[in-house]
N, C-alpha and C. Protein backbone atom coordinates (compact mmCIF):
# COMPACT_ATOMS: atom_id res chain seq x y z
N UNK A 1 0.85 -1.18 0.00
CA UNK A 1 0.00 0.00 0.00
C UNK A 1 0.89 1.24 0.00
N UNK A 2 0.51 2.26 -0.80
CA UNK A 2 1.50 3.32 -1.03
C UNK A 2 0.98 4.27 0.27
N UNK A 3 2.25 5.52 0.53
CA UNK A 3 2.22 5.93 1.37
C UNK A 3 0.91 6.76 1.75
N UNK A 4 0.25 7.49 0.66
CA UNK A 4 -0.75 8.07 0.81
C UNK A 4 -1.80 7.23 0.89
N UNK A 5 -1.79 5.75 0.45
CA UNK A 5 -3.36 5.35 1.05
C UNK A 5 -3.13 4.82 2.46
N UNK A 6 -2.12 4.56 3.12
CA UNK A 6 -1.66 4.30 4.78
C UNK A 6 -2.43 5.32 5.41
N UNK A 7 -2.40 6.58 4.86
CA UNK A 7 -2.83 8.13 5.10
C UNK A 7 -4.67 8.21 5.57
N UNK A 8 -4.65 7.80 3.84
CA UNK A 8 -5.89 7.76 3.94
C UNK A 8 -6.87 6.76 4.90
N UNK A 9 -6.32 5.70 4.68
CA UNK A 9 -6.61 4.43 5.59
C UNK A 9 -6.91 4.97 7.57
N UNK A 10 -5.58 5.57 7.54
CA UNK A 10 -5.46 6.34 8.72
C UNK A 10 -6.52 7.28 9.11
N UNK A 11 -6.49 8.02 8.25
CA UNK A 11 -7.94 9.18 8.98
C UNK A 11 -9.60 8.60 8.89
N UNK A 12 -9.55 7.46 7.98
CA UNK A 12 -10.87 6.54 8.07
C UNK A 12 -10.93 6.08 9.37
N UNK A 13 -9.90 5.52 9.84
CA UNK A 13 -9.84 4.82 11.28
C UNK A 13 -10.17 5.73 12.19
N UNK A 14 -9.35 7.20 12.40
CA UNK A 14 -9.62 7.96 13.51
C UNK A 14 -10.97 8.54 13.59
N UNK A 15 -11.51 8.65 12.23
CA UNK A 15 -13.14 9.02 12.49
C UNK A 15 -14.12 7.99 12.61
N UNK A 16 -13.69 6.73 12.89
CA UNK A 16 -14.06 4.99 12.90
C UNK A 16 -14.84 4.99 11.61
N UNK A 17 -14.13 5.19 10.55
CA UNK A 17 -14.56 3.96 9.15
C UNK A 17 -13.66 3.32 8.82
N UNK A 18 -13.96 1.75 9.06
CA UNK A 18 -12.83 0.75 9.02
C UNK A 18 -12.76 1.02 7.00
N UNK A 19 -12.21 0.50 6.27
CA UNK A 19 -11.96 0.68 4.68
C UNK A 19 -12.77 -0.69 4.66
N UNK A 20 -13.27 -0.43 3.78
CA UNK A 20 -13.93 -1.37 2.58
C UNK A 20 -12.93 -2.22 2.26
N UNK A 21 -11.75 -1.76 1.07
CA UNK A 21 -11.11 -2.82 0.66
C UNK A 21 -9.79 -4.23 1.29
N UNK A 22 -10.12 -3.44 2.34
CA UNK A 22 -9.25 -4.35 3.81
C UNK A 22 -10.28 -5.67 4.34
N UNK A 23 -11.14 -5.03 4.35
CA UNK A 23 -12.84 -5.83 5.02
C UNK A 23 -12.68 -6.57 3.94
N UNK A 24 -12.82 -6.41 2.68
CA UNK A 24 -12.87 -7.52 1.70
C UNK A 24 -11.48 -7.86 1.21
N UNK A 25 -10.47 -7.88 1.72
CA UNK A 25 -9.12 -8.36 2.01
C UNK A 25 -9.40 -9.75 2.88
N UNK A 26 -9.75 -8.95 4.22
CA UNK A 26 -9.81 -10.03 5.38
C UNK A 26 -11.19 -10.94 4.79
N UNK A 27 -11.96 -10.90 4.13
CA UNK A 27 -12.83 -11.54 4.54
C UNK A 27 -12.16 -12.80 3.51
N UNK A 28 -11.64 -12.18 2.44
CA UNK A 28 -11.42 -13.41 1.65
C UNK A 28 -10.15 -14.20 1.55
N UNK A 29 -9.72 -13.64 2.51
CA UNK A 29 -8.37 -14.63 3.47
C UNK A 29 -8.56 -15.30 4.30
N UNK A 30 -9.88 -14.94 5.06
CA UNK A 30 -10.25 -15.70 6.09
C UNK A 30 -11.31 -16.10 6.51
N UNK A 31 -12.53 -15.76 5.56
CA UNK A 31 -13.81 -16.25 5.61
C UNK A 31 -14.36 -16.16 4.11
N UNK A 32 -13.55 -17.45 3.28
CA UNK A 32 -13.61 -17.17 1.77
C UNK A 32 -15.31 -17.98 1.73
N UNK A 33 -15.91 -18.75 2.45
CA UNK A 33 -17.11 -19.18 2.03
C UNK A 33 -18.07 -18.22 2.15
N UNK A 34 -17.73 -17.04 2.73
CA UNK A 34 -19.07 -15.98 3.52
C UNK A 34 -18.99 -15.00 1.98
N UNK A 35 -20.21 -13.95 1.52
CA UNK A 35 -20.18 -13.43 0.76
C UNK A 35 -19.82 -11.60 1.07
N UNK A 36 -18.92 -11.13 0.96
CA UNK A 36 -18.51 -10.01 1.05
C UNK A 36 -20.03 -8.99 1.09
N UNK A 37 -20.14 -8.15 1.45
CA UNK A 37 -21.05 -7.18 2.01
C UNK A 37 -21.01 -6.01 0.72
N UNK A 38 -22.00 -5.65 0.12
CA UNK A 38 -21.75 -4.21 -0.69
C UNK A 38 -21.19 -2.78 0.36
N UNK A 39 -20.49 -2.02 -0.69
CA UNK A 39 -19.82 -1.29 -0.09
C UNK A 39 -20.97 0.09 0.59
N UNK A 40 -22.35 0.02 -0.07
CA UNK A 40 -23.40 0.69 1.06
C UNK A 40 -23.82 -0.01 2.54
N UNK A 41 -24.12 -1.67 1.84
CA UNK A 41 -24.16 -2.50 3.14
C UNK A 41 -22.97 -1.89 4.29
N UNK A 42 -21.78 -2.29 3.74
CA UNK A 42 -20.82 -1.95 4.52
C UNK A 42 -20.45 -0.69 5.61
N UNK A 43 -20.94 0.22 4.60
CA UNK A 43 -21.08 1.93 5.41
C UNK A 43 -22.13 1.39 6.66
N UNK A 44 -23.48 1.55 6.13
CA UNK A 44 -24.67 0.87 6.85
C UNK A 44 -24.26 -0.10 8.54
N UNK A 45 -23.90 -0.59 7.93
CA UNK A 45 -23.35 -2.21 8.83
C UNK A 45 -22.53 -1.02 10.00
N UNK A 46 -21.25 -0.13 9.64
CA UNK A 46 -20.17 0.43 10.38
C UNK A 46 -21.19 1.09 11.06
N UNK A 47 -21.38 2.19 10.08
CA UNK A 47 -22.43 3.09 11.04
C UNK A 47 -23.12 2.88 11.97
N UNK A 48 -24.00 1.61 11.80
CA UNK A 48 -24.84 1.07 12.92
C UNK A 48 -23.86 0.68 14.35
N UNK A 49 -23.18 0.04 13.73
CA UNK A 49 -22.30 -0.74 15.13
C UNK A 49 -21.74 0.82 15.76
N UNK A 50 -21.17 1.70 15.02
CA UNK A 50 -21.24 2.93 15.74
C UNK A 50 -21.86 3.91 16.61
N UNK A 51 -22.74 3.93 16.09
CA UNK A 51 -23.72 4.83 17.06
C UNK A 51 -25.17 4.17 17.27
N UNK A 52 -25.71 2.97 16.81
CA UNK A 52 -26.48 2.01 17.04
C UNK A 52 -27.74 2.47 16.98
N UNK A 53 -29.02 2.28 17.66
CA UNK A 53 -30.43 2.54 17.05
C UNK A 53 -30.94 3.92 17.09
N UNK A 54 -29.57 4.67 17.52
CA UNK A 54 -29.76 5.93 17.68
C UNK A 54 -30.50 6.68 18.79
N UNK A 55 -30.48 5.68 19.67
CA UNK A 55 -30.70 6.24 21.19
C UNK A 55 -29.05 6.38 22.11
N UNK A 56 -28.71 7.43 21.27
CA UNK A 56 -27.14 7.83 22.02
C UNK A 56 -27.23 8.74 22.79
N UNK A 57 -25.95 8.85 23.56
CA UNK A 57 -26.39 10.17 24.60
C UNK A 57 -25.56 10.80 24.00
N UNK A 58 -25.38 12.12 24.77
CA UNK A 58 -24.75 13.56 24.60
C UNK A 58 -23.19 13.60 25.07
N UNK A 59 -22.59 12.78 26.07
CA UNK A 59 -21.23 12.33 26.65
C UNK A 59 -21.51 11.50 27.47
């Protein structure tokens, strides 16, 4: 991976979006029978596990 997508990769993480093409890296290194997720699923899927049914608090 070149230096600028480490970069990019990087500021996805600190605002918690894991990358898409890592997720479908790992999945098909290590869960090649399961079917990879579309990359809206995927947003969808993060987002949720993030801030969840949307009964979050304030701090």
């Amino acid at each position: 991976m070149s230096v600028l997508g480490r970069i990019a990769e990087t500021a996805r993480l600190m605002v918690g979006m894991p990358d898409y093409d890592t997720y479908c890296r790992h999945l098909a290194d290590h869960h090649p029978e399961r079917t990879p997720m579309t990359r809206a699923e995927f947003f969808r899927d993060r987002q949720q596990a993030r801030y969840g049914s949307g009964g979050g608090r304030c701090c």
